[in-house]
C-alpha atoms as a PDB file:
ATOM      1  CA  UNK A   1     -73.492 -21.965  81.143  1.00  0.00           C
ATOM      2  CA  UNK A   2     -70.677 -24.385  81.849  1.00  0.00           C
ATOM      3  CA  UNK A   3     -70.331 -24.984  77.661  1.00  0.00           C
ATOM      4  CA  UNK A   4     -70.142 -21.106  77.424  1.00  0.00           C
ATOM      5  CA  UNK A   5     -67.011 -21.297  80.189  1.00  0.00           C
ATOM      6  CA  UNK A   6     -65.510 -24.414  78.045  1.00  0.00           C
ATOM      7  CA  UNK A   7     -66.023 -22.267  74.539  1.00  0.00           C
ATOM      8  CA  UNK A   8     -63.950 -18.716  75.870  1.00  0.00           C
ATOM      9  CA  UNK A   9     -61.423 -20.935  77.831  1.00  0.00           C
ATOM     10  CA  UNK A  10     -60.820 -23.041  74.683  1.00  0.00           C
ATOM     11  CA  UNK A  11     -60.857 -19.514  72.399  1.00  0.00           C
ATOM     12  CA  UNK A  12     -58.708 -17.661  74.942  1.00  0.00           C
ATOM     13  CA  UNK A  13     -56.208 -20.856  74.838  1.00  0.00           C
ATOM     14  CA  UNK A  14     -55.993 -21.246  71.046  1.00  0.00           C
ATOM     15  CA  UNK A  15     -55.045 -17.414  71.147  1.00  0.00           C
ATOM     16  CA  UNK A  16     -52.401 -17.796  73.763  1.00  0.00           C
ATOM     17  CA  UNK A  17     -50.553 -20.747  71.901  1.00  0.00           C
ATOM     18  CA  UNK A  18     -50.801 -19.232  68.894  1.00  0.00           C
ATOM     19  CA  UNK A  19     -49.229 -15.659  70.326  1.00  0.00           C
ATOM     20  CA  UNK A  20     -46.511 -17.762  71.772  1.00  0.00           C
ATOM     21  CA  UNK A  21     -43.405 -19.808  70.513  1.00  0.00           C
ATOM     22  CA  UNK A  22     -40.177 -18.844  69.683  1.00  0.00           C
ATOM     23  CA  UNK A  23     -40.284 -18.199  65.284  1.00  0.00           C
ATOM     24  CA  UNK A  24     -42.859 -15.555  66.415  1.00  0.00           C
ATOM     25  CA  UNK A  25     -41.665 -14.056  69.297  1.00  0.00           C
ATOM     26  CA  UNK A  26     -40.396 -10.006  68.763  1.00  0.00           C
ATOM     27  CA  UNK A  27     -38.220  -8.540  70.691  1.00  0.00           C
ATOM     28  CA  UNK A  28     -37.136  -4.904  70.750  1.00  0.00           C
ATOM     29  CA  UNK A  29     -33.412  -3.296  68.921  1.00  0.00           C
ATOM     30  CA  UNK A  30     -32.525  -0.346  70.871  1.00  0.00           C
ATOM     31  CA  UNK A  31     -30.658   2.294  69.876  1.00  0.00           C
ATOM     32  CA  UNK A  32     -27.281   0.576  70.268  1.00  0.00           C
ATOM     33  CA  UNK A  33     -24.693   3.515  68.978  1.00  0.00           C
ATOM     34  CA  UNK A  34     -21.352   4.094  70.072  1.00  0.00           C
ATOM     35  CA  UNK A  35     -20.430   1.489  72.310  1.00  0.00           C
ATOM     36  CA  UNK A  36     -17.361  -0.694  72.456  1.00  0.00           C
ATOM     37  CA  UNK A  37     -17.597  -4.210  70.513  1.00  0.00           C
ATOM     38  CA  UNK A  38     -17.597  -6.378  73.388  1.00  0.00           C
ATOM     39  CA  UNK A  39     -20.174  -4.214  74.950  1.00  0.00           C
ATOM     40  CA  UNK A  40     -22.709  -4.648  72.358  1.00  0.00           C
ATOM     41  CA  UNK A  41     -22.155  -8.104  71.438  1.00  0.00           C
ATOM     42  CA  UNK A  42     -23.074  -8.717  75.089  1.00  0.00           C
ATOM     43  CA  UNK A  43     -26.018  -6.456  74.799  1.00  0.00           C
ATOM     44  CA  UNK A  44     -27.609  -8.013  71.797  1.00  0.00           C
ATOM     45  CA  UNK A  45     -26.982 -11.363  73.163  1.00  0.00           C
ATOM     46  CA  UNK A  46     -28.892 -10.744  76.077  1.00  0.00           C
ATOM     47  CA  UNK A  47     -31.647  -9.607  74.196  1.00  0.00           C
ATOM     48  CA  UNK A  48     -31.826 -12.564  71.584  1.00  0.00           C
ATOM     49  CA  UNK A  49     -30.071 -11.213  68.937  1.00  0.00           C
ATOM     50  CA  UNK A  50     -27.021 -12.309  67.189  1.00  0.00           C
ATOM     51  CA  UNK A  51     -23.442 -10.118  64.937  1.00  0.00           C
ATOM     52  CA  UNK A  52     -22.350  -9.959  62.180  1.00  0.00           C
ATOM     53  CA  UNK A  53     -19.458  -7.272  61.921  1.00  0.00           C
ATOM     54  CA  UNK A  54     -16.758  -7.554  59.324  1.00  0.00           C
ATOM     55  CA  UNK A  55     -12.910  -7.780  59.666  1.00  0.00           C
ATOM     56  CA  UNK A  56     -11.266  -4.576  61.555  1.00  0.00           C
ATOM     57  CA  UNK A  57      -7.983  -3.061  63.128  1.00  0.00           C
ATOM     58  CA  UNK A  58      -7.774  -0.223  65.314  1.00  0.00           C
ATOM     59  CA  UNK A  59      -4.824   1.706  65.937  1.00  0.00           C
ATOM     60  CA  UNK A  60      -2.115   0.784  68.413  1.00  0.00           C
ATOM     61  CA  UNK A  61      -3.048   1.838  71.749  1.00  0.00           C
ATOM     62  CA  UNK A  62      -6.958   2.411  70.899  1.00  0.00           C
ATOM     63  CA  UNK A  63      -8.420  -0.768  72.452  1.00  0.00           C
ATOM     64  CA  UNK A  64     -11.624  -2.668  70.621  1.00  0.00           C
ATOM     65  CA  UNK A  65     -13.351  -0.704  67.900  1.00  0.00           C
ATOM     66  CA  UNK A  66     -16.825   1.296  68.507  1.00  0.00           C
ATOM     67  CA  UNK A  67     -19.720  -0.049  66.646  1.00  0.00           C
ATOM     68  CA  UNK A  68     -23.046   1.595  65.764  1.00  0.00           C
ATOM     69  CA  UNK A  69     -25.810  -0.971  63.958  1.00  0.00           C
ATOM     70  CA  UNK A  70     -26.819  -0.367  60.514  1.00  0.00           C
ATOM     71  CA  UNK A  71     -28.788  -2.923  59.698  1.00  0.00           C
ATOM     72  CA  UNK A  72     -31.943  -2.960  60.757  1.00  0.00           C
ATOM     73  CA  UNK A  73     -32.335   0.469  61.706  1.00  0.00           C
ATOM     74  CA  UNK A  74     -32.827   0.776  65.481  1.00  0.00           C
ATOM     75  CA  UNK A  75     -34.932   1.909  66.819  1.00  0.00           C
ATOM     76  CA  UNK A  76     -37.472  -1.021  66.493  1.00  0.00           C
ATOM     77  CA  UNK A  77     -38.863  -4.684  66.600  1.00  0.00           C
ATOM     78  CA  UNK A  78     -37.158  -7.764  65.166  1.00  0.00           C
ATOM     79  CA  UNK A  79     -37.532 -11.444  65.292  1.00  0.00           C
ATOM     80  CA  UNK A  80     -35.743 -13.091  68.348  1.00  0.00           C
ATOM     81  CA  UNK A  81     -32.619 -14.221  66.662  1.00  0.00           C
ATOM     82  CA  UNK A  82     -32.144 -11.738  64.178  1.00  0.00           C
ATOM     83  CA  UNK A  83     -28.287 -11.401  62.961  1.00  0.00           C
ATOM     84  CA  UNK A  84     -27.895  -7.531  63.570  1.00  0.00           C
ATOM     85  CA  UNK A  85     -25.046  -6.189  60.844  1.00  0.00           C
ATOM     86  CA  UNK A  86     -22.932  -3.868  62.230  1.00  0.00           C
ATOM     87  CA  UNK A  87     -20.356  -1.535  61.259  1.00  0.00           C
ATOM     88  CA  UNK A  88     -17.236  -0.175  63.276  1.00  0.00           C
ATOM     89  CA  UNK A  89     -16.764   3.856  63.223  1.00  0.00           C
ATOM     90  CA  UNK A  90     -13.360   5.446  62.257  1.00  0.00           C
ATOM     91  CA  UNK A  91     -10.876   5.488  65.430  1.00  0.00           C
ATOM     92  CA  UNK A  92      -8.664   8.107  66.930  1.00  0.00           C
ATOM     93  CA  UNK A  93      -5.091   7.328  66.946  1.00  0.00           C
ATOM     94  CA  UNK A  94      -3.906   8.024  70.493  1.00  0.00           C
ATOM     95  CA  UNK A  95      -0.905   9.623  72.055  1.00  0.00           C
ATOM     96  CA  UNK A  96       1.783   8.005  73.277  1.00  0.00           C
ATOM     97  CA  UNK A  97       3.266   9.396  76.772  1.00  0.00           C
ATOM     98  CA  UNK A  98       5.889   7.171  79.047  1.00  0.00           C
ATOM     99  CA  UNK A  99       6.838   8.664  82.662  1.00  0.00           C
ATOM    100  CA  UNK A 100      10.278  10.585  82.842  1.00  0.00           C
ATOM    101  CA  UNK A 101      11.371   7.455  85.227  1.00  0.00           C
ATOM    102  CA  UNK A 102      10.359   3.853  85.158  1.00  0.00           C
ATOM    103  CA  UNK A 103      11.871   0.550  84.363  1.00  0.00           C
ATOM    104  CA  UNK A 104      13.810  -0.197  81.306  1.00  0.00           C
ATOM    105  CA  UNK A 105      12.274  -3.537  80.362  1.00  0.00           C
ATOM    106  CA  UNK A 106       8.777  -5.135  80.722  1.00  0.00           C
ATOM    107  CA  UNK A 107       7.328  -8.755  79.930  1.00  0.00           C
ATOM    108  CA  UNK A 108       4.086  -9.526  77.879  1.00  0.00           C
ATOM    109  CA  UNK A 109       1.774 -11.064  79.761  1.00  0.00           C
ATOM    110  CA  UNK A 110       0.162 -14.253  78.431  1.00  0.00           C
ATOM    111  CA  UNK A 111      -3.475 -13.290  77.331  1.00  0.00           C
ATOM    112  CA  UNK A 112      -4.565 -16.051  74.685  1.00  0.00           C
ATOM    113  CA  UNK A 113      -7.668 -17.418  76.170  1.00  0.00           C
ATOM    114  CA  UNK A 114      -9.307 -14.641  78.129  1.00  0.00           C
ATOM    115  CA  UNK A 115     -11.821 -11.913  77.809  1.00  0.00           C
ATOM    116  CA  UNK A 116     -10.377  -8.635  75.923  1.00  0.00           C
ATOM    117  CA  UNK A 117     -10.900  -6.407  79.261  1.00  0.00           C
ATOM    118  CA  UNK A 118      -9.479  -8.545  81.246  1.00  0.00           C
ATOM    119  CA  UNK A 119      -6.521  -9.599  78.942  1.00  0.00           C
ATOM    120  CA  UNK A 120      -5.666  -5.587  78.200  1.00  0.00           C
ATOM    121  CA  UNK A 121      -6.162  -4.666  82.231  1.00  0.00           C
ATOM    122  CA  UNK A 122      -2.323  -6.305  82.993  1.00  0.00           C
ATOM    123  CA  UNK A 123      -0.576  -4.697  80.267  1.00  0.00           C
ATOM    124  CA  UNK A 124       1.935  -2.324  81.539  1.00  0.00           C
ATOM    125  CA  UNK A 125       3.560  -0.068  79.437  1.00  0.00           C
ATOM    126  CA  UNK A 126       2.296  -1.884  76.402  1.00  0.00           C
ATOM    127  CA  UNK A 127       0.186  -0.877  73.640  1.00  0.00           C
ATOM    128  CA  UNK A 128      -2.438  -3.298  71.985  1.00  0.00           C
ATOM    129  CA  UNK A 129      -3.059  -3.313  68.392  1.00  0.00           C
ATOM    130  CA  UNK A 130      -6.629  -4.743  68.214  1.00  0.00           C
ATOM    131  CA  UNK A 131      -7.702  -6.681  65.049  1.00  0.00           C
ATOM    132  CA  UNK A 132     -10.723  -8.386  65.223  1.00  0.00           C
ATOM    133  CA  UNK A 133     -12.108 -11.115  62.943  1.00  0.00           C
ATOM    134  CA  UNK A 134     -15.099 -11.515  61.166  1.00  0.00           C
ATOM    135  CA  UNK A 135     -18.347 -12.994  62.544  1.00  0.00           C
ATOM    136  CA  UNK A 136     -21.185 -13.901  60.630  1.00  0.00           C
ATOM    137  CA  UNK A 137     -24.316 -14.487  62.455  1.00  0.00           C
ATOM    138  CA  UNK A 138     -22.352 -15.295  65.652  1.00  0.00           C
ATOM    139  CA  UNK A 139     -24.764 -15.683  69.398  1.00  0.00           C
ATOM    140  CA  UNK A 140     -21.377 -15.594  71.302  1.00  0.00           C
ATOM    141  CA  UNK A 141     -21.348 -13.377  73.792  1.00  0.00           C
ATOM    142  CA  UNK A 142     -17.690 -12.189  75.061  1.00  0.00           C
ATOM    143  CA  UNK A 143     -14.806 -11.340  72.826  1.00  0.00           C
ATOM    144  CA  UNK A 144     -11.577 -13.570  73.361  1.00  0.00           C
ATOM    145  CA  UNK A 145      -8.012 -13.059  72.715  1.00  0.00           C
ATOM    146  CA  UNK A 146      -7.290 -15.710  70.260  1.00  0.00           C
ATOM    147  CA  UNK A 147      -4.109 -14.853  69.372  1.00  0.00           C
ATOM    148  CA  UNK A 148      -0.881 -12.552  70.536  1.00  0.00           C
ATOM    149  CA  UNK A 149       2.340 -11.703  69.194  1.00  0.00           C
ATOM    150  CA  UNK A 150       4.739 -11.034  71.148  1.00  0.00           C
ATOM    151  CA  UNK A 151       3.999 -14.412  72.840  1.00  0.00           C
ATOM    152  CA  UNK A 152       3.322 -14.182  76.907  1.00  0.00           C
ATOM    153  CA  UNK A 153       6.477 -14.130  78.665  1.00  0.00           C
ATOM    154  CA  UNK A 154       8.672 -11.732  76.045  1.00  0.00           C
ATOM    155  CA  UNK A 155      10.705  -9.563  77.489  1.00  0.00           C
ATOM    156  CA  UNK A 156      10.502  -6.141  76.077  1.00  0.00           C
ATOM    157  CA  UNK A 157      11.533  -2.479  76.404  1.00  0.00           C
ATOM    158  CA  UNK A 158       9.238  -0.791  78.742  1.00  0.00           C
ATOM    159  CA  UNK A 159       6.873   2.379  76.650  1.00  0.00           C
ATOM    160  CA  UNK A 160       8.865   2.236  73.881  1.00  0.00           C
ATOM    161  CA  UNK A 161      12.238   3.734  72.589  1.00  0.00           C
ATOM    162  CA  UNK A 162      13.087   7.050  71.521  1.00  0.00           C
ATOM    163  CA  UNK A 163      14.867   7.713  67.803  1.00  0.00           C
ATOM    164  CA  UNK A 164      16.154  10.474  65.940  1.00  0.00           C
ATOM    165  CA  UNK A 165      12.933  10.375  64.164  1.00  0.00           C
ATOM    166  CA  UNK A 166      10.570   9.962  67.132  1.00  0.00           C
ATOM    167  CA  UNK A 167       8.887   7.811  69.229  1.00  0.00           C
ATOM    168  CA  UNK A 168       8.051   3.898  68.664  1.00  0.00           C
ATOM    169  CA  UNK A 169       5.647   2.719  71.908  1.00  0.00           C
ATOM    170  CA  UNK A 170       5.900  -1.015  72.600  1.00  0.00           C
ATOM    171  CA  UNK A 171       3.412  -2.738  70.958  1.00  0.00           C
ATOM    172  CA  UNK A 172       1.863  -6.332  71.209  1.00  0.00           C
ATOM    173  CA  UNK A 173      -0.653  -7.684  68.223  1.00  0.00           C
ATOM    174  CA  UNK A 174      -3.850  -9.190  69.493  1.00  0.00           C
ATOM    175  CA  UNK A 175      -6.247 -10.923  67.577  1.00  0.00           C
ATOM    176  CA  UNK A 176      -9.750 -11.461  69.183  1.00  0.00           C
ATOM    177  CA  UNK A 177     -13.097 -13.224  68.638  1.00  0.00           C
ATOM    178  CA  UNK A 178     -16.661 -14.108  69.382  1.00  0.00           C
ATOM    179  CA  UNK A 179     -16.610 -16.753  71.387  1.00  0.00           C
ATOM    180  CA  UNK A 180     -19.952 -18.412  73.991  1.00  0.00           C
END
């Protein structure tokens, strides 16, 4: 009896190390589509998966690009791991609109360093003009400001300026990236 016990607990282990570890381990791709780039780089990280997106600008005053995944097609199960491609959809170019009254001049505010949301949440009466670089393979998880132009502290005129052949909003250049 008691070499029966020994026999299924040594089967039932052999089964269970051999189901676990982490080249074997699947995990599930949802139907990621639509969502903002830092929002699914997040997402993927947290389930074990990690970009690769090319190069990409988005018109002034349109914020991060959206991104849909390609490559493989969701939905399904991948290796824990996996470097998702994916590709940025086509973006709207905005608006611009300025209040009949408001100050004349604005400063940049310095946002080298911190998270894209949080960077683009004290810009007022400033458009960003998002380009992103390249990742290959990246597990990083937020998307950084890694560059600006203006630099923080510029003083500049607030919404923009009116010509005699339109309008030209007040722009600042921001480069971001994966980053842990």
């Amino acid at each position: 009896m008691s070499k029966c016990v020994v026999l299924v607990a040594m089967t039932l282990a052999v089964l269970c190390f051999a189901g676990c570890g982490e080249h074997t381990r699947q995990v599930d791709l949802p139907p990621f589509r639509g969502y903002a780039l830092d929002d699914l780089v997040k997402r993927l990280h947290t389930n074990g998966l990690r970009a690769t997106y090319p190069a990409a600008s988005t018109p002034c005053g349109d914020g991060l690009p959206i991104a849909v995944i390609p490559s493989p097609r969701p939905p399904g199960r991948v290796k824990s791991g996996t470097a998702v491609r994916l590709k940025f959809m086509l973006s709207e170019i905005p608006s611009p609109a300025a209040p009949l009254h408001h100050p004349r001049w604005t400063r940049v505010p310095p946002m080298v360093g911190r998270e894209f949301r949080e960077a683009t949440a004290g810009l007022v009466a400033i458009w960003p003009c998002v380009h992103v670089r390249a990742e290959t393979a990246t597990s990083g998880k937020r998307i950084v400001v890694v560059a600006q132009d203006p630099p923080g502290g510029t003083r500049v005129r607030a919404y923009g300026v009116q010509s005699k052949r339109g309008y030209r909003p007040t722009t600042v250049a921001l480069t971001v990236a994966a980053r842990p």
